[in-house]
Every structure is written in structure tokens, then in C-alpha cells.
N, C-alpha and C. Protein backbone atom coordinates (compact mmCIF):
# COMPACT_ATOMS: atom_id res chain seq x y z
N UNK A 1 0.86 -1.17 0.00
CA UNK A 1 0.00 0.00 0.00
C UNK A 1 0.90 1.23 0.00
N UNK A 2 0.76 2.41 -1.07
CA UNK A 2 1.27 3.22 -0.66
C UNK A 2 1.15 4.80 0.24
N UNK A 3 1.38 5.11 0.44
CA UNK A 3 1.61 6.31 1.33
C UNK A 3 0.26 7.22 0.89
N UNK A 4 -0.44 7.44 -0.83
CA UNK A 4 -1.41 8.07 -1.00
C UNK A 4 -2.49 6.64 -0.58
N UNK A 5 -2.59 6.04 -1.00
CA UNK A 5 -3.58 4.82 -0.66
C UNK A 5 -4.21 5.11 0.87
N UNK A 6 -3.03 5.38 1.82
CA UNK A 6 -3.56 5.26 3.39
C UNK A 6 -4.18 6.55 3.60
N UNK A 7 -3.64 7.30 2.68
CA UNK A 7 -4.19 8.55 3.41
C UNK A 7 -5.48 8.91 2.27
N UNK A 8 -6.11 7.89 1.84
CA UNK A 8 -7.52 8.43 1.15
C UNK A 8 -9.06 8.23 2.14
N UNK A 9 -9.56 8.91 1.99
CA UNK A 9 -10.72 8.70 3.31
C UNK A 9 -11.45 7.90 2.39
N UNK A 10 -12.12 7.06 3.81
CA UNK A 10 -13.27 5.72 3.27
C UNK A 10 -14.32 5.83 2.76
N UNK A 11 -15.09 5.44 1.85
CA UNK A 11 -16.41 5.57 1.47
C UNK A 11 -17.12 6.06 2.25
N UNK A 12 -17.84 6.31 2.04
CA UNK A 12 -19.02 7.03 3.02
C UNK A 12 -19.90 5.55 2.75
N UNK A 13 -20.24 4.64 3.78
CA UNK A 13 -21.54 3.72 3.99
C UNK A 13 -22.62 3.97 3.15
N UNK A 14 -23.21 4.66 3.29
CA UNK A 14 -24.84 5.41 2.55
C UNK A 14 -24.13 5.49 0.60
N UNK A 15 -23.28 6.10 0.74
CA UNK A 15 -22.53 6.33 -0.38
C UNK A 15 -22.37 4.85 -1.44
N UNK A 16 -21.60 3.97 -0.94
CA UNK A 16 -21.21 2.80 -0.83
C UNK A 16 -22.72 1.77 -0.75
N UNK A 17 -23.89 2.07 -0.28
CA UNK A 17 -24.97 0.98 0.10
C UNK A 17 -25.72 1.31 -1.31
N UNK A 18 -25.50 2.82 -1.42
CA UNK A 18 -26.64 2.88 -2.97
C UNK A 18 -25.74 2.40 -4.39
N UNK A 19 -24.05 2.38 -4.42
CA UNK A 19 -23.89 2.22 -5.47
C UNK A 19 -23.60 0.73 -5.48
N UNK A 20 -24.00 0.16 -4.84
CA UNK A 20 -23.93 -1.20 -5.09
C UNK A 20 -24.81 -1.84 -4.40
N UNK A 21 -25.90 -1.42 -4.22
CA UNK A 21 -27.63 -1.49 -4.79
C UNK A 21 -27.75 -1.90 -6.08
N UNK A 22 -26.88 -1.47 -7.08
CA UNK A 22 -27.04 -1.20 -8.06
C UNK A 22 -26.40 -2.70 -9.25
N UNK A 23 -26.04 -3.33 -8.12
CA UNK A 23 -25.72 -4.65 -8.62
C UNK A 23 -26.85 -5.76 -8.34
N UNK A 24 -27.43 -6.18 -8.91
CA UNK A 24 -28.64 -7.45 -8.73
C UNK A 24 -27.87 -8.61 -7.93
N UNK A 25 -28.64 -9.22 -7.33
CA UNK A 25 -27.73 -10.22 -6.55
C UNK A 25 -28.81 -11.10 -6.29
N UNK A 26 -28.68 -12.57 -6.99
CA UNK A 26 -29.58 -13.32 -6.26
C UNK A 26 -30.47 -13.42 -4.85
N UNK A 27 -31.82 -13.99 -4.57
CA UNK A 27 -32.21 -13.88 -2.90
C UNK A 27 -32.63 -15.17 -2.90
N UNK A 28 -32.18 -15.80 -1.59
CA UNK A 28 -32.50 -16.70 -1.10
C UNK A 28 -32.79 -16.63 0.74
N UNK A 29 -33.37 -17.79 0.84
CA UNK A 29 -33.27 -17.79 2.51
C UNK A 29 -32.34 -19.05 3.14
N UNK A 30 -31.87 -18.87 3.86
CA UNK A 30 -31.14 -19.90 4.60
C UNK A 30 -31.66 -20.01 6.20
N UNK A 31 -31.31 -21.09 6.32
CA UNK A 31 -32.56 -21.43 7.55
C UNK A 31 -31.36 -22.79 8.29
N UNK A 32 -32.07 -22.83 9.37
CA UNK A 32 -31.31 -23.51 10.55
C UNK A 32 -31.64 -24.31 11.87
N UNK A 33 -31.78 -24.73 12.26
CA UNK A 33 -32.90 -25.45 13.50
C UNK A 33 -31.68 -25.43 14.96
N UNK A 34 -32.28 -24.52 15.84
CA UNK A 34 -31.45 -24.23 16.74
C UNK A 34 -31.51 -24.33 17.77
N UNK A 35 -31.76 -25.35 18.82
CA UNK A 35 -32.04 -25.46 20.47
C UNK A 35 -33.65 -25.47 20.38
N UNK A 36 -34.16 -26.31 19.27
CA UNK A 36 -35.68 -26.87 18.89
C UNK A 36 -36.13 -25.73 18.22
N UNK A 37 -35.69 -24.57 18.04
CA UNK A 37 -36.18 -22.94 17.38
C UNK A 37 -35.60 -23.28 15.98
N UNK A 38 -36.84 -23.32 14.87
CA UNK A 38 -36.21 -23.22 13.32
C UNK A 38 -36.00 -21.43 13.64
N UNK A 39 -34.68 -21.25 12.87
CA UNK A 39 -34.22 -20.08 12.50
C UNK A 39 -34.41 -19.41 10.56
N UNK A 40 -34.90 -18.46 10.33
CA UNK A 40 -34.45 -18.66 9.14
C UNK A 40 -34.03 -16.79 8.54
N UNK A 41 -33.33 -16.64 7.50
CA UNK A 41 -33.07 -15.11 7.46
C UNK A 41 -32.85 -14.99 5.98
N UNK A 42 -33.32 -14.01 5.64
CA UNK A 42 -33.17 -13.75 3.79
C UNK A 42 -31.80 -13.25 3.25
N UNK A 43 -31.57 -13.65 2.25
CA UNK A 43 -29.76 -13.41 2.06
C UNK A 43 -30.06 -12.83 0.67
N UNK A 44 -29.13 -12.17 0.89
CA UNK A 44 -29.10 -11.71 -1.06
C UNK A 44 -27.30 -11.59 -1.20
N UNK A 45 -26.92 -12.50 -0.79
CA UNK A 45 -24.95 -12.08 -0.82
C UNK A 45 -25.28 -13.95 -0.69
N UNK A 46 -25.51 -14.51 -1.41
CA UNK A 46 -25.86 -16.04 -1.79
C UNK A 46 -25.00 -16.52 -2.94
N UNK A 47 -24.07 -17.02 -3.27
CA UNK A 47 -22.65 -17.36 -4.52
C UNK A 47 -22.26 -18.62 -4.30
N UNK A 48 -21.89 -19.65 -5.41
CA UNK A 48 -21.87 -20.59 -5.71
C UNK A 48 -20.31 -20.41 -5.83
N UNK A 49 -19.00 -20.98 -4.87
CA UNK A 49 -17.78 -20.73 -4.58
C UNK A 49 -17.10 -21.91 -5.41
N UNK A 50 -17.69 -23.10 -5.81
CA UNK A 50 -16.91 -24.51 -6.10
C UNK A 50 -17.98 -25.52 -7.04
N UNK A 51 -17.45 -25.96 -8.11
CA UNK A 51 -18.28 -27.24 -7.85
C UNK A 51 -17.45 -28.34 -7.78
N UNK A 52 -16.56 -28.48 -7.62
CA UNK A 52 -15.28 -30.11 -6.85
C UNK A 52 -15.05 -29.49 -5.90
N UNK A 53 -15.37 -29.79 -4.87
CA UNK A 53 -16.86 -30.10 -4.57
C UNK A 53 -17.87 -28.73 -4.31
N UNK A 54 -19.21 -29.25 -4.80
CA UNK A 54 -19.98 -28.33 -4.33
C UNK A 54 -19.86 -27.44 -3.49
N UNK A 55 -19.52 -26.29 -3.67
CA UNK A 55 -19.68 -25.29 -2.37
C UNK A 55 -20.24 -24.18 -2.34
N UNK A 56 -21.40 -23.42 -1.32
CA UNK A 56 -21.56 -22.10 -1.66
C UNK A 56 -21.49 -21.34 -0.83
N UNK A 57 -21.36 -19.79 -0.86
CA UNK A 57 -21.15 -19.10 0.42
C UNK A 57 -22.87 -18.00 0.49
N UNK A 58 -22.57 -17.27 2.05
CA UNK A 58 -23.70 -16.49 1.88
C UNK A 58 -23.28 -15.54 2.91
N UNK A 59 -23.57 -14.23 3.00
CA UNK A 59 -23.11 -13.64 4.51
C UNK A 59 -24.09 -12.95 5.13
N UNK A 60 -23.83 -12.98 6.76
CA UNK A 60 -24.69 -13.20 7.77
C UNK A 60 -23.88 -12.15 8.60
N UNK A 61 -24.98 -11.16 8.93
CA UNK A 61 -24.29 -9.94 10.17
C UNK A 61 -23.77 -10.76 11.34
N UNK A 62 -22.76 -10.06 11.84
CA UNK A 62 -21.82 -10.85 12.50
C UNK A 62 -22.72 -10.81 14.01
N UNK A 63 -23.91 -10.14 14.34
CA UNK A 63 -24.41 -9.72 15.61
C UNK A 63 -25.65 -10.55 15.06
N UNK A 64 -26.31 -11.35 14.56
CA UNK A 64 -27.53 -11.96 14.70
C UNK A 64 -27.66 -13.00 15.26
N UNK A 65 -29.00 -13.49 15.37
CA UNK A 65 -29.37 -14.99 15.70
C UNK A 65 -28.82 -16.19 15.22
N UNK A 66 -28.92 -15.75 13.67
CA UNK A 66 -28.98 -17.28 12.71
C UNK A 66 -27.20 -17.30 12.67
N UNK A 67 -26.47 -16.26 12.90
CA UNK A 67 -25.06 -16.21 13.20
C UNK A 67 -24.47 -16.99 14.29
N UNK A 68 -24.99 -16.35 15.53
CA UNK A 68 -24.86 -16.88 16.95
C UNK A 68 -25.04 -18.29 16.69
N UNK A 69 -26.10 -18.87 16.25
CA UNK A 69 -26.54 -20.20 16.32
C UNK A 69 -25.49 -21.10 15.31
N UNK A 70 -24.90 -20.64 14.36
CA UNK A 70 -24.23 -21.06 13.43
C UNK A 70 -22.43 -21.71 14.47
N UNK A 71 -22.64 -20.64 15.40
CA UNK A 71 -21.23 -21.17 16.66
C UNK A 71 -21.45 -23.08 16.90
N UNK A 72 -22.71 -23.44 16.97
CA UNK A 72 -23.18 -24.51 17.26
C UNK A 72 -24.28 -25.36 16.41
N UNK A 73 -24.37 -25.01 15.44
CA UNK A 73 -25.26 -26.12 13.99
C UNK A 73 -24.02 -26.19 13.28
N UNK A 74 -23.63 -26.92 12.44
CA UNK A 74 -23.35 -27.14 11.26
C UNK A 74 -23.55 -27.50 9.93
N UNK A 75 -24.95 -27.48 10.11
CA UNK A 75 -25.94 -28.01 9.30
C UNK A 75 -26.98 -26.78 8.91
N UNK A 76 -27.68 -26.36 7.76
CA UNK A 76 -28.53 -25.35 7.32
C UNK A 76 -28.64 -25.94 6.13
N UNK A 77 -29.55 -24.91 5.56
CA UNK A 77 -30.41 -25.11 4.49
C UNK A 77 -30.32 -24.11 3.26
N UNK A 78 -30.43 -24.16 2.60
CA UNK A 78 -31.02 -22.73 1.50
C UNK A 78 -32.30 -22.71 0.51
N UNK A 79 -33.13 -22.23 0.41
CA UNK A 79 -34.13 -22.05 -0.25
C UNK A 79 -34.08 -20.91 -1.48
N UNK A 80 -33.57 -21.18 -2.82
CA UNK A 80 -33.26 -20.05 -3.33
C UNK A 80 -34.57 -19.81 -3.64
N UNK A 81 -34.99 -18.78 -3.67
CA UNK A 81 -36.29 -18.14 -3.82
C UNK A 81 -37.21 -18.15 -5.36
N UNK A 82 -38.06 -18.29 -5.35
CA UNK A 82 -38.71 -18.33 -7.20
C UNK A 82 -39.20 -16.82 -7.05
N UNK A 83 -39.81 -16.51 -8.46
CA UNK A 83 -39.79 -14.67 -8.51
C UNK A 83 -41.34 -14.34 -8.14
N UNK A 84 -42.14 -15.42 -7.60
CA UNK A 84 -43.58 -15.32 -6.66
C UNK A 84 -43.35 -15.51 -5.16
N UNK A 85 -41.73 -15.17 -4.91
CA UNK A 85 -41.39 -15.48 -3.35
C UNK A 85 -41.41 -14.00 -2.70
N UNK A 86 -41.58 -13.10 -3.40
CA UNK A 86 -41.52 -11.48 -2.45
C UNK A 86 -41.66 -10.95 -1.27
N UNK A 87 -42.66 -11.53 -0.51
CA UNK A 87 -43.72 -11.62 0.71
C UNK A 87 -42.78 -12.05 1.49
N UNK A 88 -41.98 -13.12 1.17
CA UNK A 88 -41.62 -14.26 1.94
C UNK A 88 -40.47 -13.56 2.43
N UNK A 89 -39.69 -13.33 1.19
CA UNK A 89 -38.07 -12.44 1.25
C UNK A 89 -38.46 -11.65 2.34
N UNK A 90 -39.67 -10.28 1.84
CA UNK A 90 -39.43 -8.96 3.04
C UNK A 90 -39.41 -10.13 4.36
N UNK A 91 -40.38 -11.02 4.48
CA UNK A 91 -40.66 -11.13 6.25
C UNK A 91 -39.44 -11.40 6.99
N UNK A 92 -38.89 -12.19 5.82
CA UNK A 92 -37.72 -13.19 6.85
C UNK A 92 -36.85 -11.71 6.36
N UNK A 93 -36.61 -10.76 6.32
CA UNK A 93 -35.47 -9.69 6.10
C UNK A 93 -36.42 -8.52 7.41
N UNK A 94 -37.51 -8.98 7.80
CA UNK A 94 -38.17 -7.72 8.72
C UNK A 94 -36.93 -7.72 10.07
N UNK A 95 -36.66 -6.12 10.37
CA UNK A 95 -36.30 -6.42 11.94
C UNK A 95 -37.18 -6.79 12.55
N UNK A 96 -37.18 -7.47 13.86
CA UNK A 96 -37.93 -7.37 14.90
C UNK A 96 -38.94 -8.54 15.12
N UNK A 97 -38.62 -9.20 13.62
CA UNK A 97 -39.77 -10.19 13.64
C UNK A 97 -39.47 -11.21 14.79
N UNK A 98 -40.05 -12.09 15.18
CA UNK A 98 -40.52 -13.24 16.53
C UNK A 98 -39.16 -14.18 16.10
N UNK A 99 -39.01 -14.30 17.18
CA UNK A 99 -37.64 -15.93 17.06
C UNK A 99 -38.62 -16.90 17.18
N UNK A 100 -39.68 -17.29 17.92
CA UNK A 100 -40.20 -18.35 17.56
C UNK A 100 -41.73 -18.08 16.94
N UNK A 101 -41.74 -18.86 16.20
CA UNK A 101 -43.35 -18.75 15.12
C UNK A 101 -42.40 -18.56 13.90
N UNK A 102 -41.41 -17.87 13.48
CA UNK A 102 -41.23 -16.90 12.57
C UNK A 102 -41.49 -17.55 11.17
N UNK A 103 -41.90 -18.78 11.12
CA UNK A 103 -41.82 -19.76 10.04
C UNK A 103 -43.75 -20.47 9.99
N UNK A 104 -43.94 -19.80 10.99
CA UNK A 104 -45.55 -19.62 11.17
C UNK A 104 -46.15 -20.09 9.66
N UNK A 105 -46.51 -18.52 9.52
CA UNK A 105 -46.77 -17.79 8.17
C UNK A 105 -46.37 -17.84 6.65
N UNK A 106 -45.10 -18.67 7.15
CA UNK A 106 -44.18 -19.17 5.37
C UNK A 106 -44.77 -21.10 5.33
N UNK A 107 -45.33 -21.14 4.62
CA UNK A 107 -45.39 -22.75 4.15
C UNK A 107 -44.01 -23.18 3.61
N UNK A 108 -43.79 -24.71 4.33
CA UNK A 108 -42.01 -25.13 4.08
C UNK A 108 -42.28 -26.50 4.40
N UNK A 109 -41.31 -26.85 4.52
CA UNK A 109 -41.27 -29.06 4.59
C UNK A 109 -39.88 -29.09 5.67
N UNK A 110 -39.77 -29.62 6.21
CA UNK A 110 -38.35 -29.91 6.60
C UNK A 110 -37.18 -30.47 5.88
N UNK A 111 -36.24 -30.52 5.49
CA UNK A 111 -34.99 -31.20 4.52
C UNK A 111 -34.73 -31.97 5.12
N UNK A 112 -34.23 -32.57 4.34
CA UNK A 112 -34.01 -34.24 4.94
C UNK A 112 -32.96 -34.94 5.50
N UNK A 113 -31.99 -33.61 5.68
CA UNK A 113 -30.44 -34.07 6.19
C UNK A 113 -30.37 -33.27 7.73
N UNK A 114 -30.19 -31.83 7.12
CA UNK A 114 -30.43 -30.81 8.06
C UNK A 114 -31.08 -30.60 9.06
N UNK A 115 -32.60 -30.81 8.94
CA UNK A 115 -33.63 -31.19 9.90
C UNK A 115 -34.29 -29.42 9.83
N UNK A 116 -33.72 -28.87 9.38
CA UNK A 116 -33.79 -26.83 8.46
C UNK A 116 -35.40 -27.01 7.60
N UNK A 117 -35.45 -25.82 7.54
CA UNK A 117 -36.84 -25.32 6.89
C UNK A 117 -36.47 -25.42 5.15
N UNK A 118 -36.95 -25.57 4.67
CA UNK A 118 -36.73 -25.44 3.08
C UNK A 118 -38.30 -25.14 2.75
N UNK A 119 -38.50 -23.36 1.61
CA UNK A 119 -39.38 -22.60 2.13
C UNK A 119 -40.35 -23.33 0.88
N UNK A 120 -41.50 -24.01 0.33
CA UNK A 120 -42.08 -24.52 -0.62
C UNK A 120 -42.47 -23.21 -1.41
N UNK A 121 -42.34 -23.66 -2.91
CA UNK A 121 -42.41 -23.12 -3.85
C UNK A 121 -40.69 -22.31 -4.20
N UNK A 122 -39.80 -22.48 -3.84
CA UNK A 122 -38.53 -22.11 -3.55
C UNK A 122 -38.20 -22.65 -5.37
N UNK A 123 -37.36 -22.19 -5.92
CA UNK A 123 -36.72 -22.21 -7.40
C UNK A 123 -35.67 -23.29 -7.39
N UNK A 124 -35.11 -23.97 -6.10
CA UNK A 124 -34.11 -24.75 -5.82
C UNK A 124 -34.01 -24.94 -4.38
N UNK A 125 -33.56 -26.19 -3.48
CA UNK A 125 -33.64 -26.35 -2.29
C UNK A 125 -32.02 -27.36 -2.33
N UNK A 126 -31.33 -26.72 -1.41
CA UNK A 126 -29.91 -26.98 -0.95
C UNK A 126 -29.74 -27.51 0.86
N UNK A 127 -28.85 -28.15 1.09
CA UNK A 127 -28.60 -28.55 2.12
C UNK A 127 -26.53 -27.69 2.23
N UNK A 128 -26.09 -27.77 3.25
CA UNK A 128 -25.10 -27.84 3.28
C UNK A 128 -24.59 -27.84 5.03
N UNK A 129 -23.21 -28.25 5.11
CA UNK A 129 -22.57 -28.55 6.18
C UNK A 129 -21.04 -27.04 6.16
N UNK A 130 -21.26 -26.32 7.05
CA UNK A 130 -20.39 -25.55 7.08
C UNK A 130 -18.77 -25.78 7.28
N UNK A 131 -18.41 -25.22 5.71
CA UNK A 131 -16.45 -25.74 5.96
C UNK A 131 -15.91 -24.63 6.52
N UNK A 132 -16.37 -23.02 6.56
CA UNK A 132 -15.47 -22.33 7.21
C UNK A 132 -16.50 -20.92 7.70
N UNK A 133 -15.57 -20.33 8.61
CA UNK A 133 -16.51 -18.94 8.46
C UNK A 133 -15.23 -18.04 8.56
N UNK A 134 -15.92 -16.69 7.77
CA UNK A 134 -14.58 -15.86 7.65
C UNK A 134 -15.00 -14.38 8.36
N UNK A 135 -14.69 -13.59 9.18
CA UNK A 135 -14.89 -12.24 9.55
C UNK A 135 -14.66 -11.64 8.16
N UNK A 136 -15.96 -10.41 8.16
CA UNK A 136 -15.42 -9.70 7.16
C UNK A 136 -16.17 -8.32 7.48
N UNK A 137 -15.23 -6.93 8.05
CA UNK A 137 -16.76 -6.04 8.57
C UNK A 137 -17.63 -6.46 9.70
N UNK A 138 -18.62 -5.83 9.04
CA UNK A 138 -19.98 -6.35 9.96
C UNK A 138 -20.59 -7.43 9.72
N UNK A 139 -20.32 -8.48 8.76
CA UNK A 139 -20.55 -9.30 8.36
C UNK A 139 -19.66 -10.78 8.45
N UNK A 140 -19.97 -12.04 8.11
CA UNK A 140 -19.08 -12.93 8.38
C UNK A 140 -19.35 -13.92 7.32
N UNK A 141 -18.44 -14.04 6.38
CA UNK A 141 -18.80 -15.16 5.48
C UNK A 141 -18.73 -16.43 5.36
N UNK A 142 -19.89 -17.15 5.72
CA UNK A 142 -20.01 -18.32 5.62
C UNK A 142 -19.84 -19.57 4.41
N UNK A 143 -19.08 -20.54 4.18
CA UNK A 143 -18.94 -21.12 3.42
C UNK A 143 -19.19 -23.06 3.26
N UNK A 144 -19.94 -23.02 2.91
CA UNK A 144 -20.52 -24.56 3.00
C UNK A 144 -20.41 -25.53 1.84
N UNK A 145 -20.13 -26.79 2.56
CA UNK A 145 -19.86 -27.63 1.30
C UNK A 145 -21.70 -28.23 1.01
N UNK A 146 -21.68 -28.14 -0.08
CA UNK A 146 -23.31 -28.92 -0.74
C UNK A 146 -23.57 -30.39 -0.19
N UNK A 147 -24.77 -30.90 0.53
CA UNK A 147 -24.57 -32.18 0.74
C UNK A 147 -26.09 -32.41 0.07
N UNK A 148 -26.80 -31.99 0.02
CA UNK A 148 -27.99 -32.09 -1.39
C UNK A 148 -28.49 -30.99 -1.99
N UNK A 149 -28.84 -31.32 -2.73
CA UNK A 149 -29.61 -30.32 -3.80
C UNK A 149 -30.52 -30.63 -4.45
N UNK A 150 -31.72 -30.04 -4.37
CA UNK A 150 -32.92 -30.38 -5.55
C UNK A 150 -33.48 -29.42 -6.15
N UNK A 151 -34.07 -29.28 -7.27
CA UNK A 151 -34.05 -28.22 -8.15
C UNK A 151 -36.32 -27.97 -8.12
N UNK A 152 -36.72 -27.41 -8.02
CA UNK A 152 -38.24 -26.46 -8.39
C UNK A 152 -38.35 -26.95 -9.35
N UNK A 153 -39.80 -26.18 -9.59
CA UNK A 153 -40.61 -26.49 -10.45
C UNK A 153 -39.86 -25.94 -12.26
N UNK A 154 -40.01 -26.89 -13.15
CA UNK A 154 -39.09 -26.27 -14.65
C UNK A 154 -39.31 -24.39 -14.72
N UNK A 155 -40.22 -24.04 -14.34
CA UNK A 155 -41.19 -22.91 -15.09
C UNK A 155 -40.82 -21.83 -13.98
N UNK A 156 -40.13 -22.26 -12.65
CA UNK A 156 -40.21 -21.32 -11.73
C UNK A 156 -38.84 -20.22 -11.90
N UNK A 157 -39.25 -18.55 -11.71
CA UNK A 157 -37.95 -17.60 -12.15
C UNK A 157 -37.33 -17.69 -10.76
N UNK A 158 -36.43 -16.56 -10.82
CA UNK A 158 -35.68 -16.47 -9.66
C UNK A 158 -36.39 -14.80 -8.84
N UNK A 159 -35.54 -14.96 -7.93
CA UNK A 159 -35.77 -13.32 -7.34
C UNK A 159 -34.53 -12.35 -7.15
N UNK A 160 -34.69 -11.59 -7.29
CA UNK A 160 -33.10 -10.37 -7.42
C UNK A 160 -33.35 -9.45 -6.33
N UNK A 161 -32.59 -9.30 -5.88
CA UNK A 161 -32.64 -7.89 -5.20
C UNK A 161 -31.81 -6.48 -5.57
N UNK A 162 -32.21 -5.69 -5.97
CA UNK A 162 -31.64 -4.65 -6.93
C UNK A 162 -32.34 -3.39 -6.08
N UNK A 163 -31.64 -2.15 -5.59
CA UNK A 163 -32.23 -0.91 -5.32
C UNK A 163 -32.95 -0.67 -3.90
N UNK A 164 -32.38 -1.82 -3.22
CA UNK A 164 -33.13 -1.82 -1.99
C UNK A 164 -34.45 -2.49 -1.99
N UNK A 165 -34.86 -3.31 -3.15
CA UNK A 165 -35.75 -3.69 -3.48
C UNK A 165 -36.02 -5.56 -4.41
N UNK A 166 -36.75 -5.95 -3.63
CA UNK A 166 -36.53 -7.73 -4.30
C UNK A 166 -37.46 -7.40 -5.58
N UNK A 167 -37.24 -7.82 -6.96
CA UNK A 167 -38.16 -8.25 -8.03
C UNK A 167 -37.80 -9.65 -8.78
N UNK A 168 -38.92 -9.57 -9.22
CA UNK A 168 -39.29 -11.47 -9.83
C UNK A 168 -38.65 -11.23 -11.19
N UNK A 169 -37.79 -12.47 -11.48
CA UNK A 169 -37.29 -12.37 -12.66
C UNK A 169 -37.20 -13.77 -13.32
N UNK A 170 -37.60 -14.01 -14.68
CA UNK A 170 -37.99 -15.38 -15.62
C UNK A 170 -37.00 -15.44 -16.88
């Protein structure tokens, strides 16, 4: 690094959150079963890292629930979302919402490895076993090896999140 490098001031956050808003990024939910409490939280930082072997990552604020709980599961889920999942995305992305019920209101099945929520009508349903977690910021990136995968309905789109905002895309 040199000497101008250190001395340039940092993005401004707000600055930095709208211009890369501006990148679409897949949404999915990842979900978790934690001291008998299913956990689950909407991700849009969701990337496919490997396939020898399967791996994908997703990141998770370093101060949450489904984080905390991640110290002690190794096991979760992912539900990548179809582009009639909108409803679903905001709830599980609401602050404040209930630690228990929170899966109330979303229709889901249990997975079959994990013992995790996998959300029905989902565009693809993943299992995975966590190989690492990395600090990064306020955030911590999680990285999991694939231990199943099953794919939705042929016809179902995906969901994006672009602008501060999830839309359905085919």
C-alpha cells in the first residue's frame, strides 16, 4: 500500500450501500434449526464458490441470531427463492420479527439431512454442512460444502434484489 492509498478517506456507507444497490444479486433464505427454534433469514450475498466439490457461500451480520446459532449447527439449508417469493423475502429480512413462530406464516417441509426449513415453492432447495466462516466487517462469510440439492418447479424464475428492493425475474 502506498503512502497516497492510506491517506484516502473511506467511502461514506450510505454512499457505498446505494452504489452497489445497483448490482442485482440473487435472494435466497437460509434457515437452521437451533435449540428446537427453526431459525431462518433472507440473504441476497448467496454465490456458488466450487463445484469439486460443491460449495456455496452467503453472509450473515456478525451480531444476529442465525449467526450466533451457526457457533453450534453445522448443518442449514437454503431455499433459493422463485420470482412469486416477495412476501416471503421482506418477512424473513423484517427487523424485529418473533424468534419463535417466525416460520408460522411461510409454508415449508423440513430437509431431509439438516432437519432446516426449506421454504415450498422455492426455485431450488440446498442442504449444506459448514467448511469455514470468515470475519469480514460487519458481516461474516459463511462457506458450505453442498450435501444435497434439488431443483423447483421447470417454469419457476428467480428473485433479485436490486435498489433496496426484491423483483421477480424469468
Amino acid at each position: 500500500m502506498t503512502d497516497e492509498d492510506s491517506a484516502v478517506t473511506p467511502v461514506d456507507p450510505v454512499v457505498y450501500r446505494a452504489a452497489i444497490g445497483r448490482l442485482p444479486s440473487g435472494v435466497g433464505v437460509v434457515s437452521l434449526r437451533w435449540r428446537g427454534t427453526d431459525h431462518a433469514t433472507t440473504v441476497s450475498s448467496l454465490a456458488s464458490v466450487s463445484l469439486e466439490p460443491p460449495m456455496l457461500l452467503f453472509c450473515v451480520h456478525n451480531d444476529s441470531r442465525l449467526r450466533d446459532a451457526l457457533d453450534d449447527v453445522d448443518r442449514w439449508a437454503v431455499s433459493v427463492l422463485a420470482d412469486t417469493s416477495g412476501p416471503v423475502a421482506d418477512w424473513l429480512a423484517s427487523p424485529g420479527r418473533p424468534t419463535v413462530g417466525q416460520l408460522a406464516r411461510v409454508p415449508h417441509r423440513t430437509a431431509p439431512r439438516s432437519g432446516a426449513a426449506w421454504i415450498d415453492g422455492a426455485a431450488a432447495w440446498l442442504e449444506c454442512r459448514t467448511a469455514a466462516i470468515h470475519p469480514a466487517g460487519d458481516h461474516d462469510i459463511v462457506v458450505g460444502t453442498v450435501i444435497t440439492a434439488e431443483q423447483g418447479a421447470a417454469d419457476a424464475g428467480g428473485l433479485v434484489h436490486l435498489r433496496g428492493r426484491v423483483h421477480g425475474v424469468r
